[in-house]
Protein backbone atom coordinates (compact mmCIF):
# COMPACT_ATOMS: atom_id res chain seq x y z
CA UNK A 1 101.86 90.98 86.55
CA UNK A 2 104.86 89.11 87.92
CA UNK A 3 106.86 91.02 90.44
CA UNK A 4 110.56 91.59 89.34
CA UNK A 5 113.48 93.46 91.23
CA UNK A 6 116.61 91.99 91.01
CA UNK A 7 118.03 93.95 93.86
CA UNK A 8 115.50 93.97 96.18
CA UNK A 9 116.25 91.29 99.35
CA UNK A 10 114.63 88.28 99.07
CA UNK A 11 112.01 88.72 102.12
CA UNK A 12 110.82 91.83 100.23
CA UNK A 13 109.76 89.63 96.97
CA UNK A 14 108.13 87.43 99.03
CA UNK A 15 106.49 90.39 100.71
CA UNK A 16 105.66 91.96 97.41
CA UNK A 17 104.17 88.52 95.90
CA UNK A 18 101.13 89.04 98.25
CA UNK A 19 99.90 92.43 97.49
CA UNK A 20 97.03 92.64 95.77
CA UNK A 21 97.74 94.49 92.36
CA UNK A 22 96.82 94.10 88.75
CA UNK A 23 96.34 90.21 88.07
CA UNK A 24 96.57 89.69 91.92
CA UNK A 25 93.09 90.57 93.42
CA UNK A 26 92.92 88.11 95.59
CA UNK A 27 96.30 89.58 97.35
CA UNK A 28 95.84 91.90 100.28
CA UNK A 29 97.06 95.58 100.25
CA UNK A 30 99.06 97.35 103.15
CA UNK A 31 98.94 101.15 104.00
CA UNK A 32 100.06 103.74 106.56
CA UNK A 33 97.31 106.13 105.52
CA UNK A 34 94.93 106.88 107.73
CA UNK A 35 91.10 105.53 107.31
CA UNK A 36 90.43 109.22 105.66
CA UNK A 37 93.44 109.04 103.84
CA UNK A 38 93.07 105.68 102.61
CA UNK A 39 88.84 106.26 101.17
CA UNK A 40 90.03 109.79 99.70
CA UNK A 41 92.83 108.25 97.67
CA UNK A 42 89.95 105.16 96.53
CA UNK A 43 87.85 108.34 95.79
CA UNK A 44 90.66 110.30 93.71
CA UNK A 45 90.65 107.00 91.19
CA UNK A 46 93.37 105.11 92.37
CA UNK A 47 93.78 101.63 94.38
CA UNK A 48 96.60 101.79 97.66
CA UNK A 49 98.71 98.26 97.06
CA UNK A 50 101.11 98.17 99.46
CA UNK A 51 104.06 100.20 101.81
CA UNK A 52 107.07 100.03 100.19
CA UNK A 53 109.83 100.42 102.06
CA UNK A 54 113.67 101.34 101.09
CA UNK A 55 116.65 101.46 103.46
CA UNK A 56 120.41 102.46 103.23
CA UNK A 57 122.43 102.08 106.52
CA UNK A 58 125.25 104.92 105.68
CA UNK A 59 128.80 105.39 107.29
CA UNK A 60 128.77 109.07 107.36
CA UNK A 61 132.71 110.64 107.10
CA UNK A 62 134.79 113.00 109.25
CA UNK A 63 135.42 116.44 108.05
CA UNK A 64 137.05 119.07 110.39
CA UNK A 65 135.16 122.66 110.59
CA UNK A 66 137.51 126.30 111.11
CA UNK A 67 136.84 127.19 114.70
CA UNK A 68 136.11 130.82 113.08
CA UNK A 69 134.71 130.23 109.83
CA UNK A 70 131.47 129.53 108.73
CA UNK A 71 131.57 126.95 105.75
CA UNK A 72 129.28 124.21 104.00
CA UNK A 73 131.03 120.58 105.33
CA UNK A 74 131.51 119.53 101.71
CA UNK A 75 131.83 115.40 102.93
CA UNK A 76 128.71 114.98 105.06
CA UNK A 77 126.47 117.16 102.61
CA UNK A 78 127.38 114.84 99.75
CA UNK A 79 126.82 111.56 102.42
CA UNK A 80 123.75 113.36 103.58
CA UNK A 81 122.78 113.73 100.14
CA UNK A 82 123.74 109.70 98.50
CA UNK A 83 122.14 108.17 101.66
CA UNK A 84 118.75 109.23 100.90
CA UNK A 85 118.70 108.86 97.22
CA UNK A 86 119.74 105.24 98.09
CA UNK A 87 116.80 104.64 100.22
CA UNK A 88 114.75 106.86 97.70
CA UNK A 89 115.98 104.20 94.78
CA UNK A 90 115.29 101.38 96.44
CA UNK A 91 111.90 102.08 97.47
CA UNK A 92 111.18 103.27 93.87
CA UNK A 93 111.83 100.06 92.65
CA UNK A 94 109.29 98.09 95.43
CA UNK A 95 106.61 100.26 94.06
CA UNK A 96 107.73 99.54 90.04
CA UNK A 97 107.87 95.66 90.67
CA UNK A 98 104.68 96.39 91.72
CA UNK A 99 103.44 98.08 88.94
CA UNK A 100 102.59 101.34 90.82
CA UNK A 101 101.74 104.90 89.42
CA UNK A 102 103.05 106.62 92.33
CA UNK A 103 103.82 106.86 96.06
CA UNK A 104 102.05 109.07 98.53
CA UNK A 105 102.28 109.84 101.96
CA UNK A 106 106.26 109.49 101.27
CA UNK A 107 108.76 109.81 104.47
CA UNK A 108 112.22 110.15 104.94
CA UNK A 109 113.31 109.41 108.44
CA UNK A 110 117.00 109.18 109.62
CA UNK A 111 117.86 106.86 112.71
CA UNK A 112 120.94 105.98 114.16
CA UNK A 113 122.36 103.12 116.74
CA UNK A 114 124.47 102.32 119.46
CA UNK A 115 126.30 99.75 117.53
CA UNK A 116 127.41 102.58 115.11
CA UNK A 117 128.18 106.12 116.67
CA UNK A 118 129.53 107.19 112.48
CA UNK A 119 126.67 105.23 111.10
CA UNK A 120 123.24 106.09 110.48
CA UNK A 121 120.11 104.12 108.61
CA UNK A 122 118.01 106.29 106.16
CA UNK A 123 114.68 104.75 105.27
CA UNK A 124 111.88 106.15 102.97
CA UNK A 125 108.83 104.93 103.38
CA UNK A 126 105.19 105.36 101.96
CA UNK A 127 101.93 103.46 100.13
CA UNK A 128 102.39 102.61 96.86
CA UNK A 129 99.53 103.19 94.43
CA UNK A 130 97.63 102.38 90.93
CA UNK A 131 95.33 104.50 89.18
CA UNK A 132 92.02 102.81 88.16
CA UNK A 133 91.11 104.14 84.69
CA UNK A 134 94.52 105.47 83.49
CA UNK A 135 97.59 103.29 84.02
CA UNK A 136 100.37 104.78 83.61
CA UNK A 137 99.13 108.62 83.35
CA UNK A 138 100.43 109.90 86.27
CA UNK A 139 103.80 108.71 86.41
CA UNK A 140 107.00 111.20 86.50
CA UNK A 141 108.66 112.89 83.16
CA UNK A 142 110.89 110.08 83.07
CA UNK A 143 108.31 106.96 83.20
CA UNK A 144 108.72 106.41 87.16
CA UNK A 145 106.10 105.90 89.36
CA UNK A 146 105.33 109.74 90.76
CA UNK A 147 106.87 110.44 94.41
CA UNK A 148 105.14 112.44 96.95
CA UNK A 149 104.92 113.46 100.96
CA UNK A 150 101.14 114.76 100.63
CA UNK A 151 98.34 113.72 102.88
CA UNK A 152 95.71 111.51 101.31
CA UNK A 153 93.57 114.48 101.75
CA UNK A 154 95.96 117.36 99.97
CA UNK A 155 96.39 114.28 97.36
CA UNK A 156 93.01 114.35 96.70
CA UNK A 157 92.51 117.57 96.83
CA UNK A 158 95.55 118.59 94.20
CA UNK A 159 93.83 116.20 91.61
CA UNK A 160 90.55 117.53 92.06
CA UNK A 161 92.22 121.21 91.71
CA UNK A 162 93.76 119.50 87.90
CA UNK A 163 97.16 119.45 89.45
CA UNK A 164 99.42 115.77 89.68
CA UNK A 165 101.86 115.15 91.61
CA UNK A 166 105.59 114.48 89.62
CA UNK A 167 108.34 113.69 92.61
CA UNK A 168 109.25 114.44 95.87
CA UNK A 169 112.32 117.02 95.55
CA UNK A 170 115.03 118.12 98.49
CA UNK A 171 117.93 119.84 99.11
CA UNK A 172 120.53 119.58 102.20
CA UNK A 173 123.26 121.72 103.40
CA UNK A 174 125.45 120.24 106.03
CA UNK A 175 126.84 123.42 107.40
CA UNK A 176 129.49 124.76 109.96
CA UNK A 177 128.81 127.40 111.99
CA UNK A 178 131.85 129.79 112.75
CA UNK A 179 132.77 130.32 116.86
CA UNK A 180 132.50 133.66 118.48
CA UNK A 181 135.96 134.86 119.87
CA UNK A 182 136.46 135.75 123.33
CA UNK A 183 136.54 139.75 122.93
CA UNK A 184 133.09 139.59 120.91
CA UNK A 185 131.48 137.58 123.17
CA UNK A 186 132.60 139.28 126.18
CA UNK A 187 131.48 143.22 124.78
CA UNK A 188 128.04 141.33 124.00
CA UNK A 189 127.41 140.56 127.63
CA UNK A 190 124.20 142.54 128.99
CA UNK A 191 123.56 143.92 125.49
CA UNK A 192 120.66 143.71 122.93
CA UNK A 193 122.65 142.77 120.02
CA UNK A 194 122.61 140.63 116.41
CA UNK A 195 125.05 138.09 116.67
CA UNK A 196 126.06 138.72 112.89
CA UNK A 197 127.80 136.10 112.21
CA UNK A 198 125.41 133.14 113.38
CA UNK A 199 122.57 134.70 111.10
CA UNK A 200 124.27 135.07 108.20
CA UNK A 201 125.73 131.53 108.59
CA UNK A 202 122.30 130.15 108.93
CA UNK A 203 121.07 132.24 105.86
CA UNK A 204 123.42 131.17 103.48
CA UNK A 205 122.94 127.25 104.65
CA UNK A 206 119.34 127.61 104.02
CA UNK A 207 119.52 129.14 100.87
CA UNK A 208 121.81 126.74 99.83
CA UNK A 209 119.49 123.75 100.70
CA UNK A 210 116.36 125.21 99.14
CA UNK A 211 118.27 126.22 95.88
CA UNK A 212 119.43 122.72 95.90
CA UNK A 213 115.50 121.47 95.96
CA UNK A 214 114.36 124.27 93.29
CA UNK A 215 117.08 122.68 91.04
CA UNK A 216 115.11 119.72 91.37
CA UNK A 217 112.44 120.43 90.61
CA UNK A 218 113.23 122.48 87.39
CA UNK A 219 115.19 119.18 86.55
CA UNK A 220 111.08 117.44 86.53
CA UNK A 221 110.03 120.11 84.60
CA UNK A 222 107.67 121.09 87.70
CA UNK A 223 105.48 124.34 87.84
CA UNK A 224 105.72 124.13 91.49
CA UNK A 225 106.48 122.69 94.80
CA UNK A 226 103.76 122.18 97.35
CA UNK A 227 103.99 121.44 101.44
CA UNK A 228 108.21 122.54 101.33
CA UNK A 229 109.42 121.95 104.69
CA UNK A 230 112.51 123.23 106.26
CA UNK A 231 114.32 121.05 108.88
CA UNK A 232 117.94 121.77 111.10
CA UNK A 233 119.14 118.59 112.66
CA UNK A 234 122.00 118.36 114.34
CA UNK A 235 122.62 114.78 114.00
CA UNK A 236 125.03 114.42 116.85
CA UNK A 237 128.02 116.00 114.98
CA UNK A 238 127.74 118.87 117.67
CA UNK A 239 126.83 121.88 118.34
CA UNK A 240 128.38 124.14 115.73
CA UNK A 241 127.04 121.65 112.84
CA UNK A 242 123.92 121.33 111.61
CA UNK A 243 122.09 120.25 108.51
CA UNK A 244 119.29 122.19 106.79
CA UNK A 245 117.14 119.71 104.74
CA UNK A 246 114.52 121.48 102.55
CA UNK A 247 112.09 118.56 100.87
CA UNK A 248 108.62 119.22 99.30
CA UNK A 249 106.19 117.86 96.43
CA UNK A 250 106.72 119.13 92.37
CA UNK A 251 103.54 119.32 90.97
CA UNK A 252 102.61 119.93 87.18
CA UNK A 253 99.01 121.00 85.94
CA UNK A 254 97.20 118.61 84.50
CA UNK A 255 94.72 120.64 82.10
CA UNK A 256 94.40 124.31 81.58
CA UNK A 257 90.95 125.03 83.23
CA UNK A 258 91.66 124.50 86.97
CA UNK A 259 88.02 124.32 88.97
CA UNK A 260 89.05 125.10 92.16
CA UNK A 261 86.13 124.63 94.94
CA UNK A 262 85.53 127.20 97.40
CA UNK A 263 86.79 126.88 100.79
CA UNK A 264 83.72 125.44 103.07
CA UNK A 265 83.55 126.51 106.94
CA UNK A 266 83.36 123.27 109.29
CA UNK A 267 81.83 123.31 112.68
CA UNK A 268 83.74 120.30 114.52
CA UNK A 269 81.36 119.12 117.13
CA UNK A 270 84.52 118.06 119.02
CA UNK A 271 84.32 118.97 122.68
């Protein structure tokens, strides 16, 4: 297989010509799974090729928050929200030049520089894989190589179960949080009290993020979404705004009869 990608840099072909993949065994593969990881996945029936990588470097607007109202910050959720489908796309496409199935181990990491105080780099990042026996099975709804942040352990363990992988979903909410006046914060002081306003604010920005990632997942036809995490990051916009970032795996059933092996107790001999 020749490795195509017309808008992937040039240093990345060159990267991707030496992976060992289907009518390139004598390439070498590259992983960030663990050694575990890495012989589960072999054992599961399919062959890591190689990290793919994909990066946006985002400049991230200015919207101004009511001192006293709590509100979703329309601008940076939508930023939030383009940025990481950009890095998402482009590290899709590494793993289809490479004739992949799927990507496991997927993350989404968010750094940002002194050269750029408005501007931040969003890079996904995980280890692109082929099945053995059945090229082209396990791929998405929509003929793309599957997405997913599993272990190469729960990986493993969701095929043997009769469950695939189909994408990595999310959902963010960049959201202000409204300002206690003076008067309510002063007849709090030396009380046991709910600060009303704060936890309702943070409800609705949750709710909003993982209703966002559900969507997604109905949208691949998923049963299900495994290992959802919730993250707040503040993301140096202050103190009053924070974005709640819901992200997890959709999974689909493979077959009807699911064998599902019985839990096994394991005595670590660990000091």
């Amino acid at each position: 297989m020749s490795v195509n990608g017309e808008d992937l840099p040039k240093h990345a072909l060159e990267r991707l010509q030496g992976l060992r993949r289907q009518g390139h065994p004598g390439g070498v593969f590259t992983s960030d799974l663990s050694v575990n990881e890495y012989l589960l996945v072999r054992d599961a029936g399919f062959e890591p090729i190689g990290l793919v990588v994909g990066s946006s470097i985002y400049h991230i607007g200015y919207q101004q928050g009511a001192w006293r109202q709590s509100m979703e910050m329309d601008v940076l959720t939508q930023a939030m929200y383009h940025a990481r489908e950009l890095a998402m796309s482009r590290m899709d496409e590494e793993a289809q030049a490479l004739g992949a199935d799927g990507v496991v181990g997927v993350r989404i990491e968010v750094n940002r520089y002194e050269w750029g105080a408005d501007m931040a780099e969003f890079m996904a990042i995980g280890t692109a894989v082929a099945s053995r026996e059945t090229p082209g099975k396990f791929r998405s709804n929509t003929g793309k190589p599957f997405t997913s942040d599993l272990s190469g352990q729960d990986f493993w363990t969701l095929l043997q179960a009769g469950y695939r992988p189909l994408s990595l979903v999310m959902g963010s909410c960049v959201y202000h949080v409204a300002h206690q006046g003076m008067l309510q914060a002063m007849r709090n002081v030396g009380q046991n009290v709910e600060l009303t306003n704060f936890t309702q604010a943070l409800y609705d920005a949750r709710e909003l993020a993982m209703e966002r990632m559900q969507m997604e997942a109905h949208e691949e036809k998923a049963e299900g979404i495994v290992g959802v995490r919730l993250e707040e990051k503040s993301h140096g916009w202050g103190s009053h705004v924070i974005e709640f970032f819901a992200v997890g795996t959709a999974v689909t059933p493979m077959r009807e009869d699911h064998s599902i092996a019985r839990p096994q107790m394991i005595l670590s001999l660990n000091d």
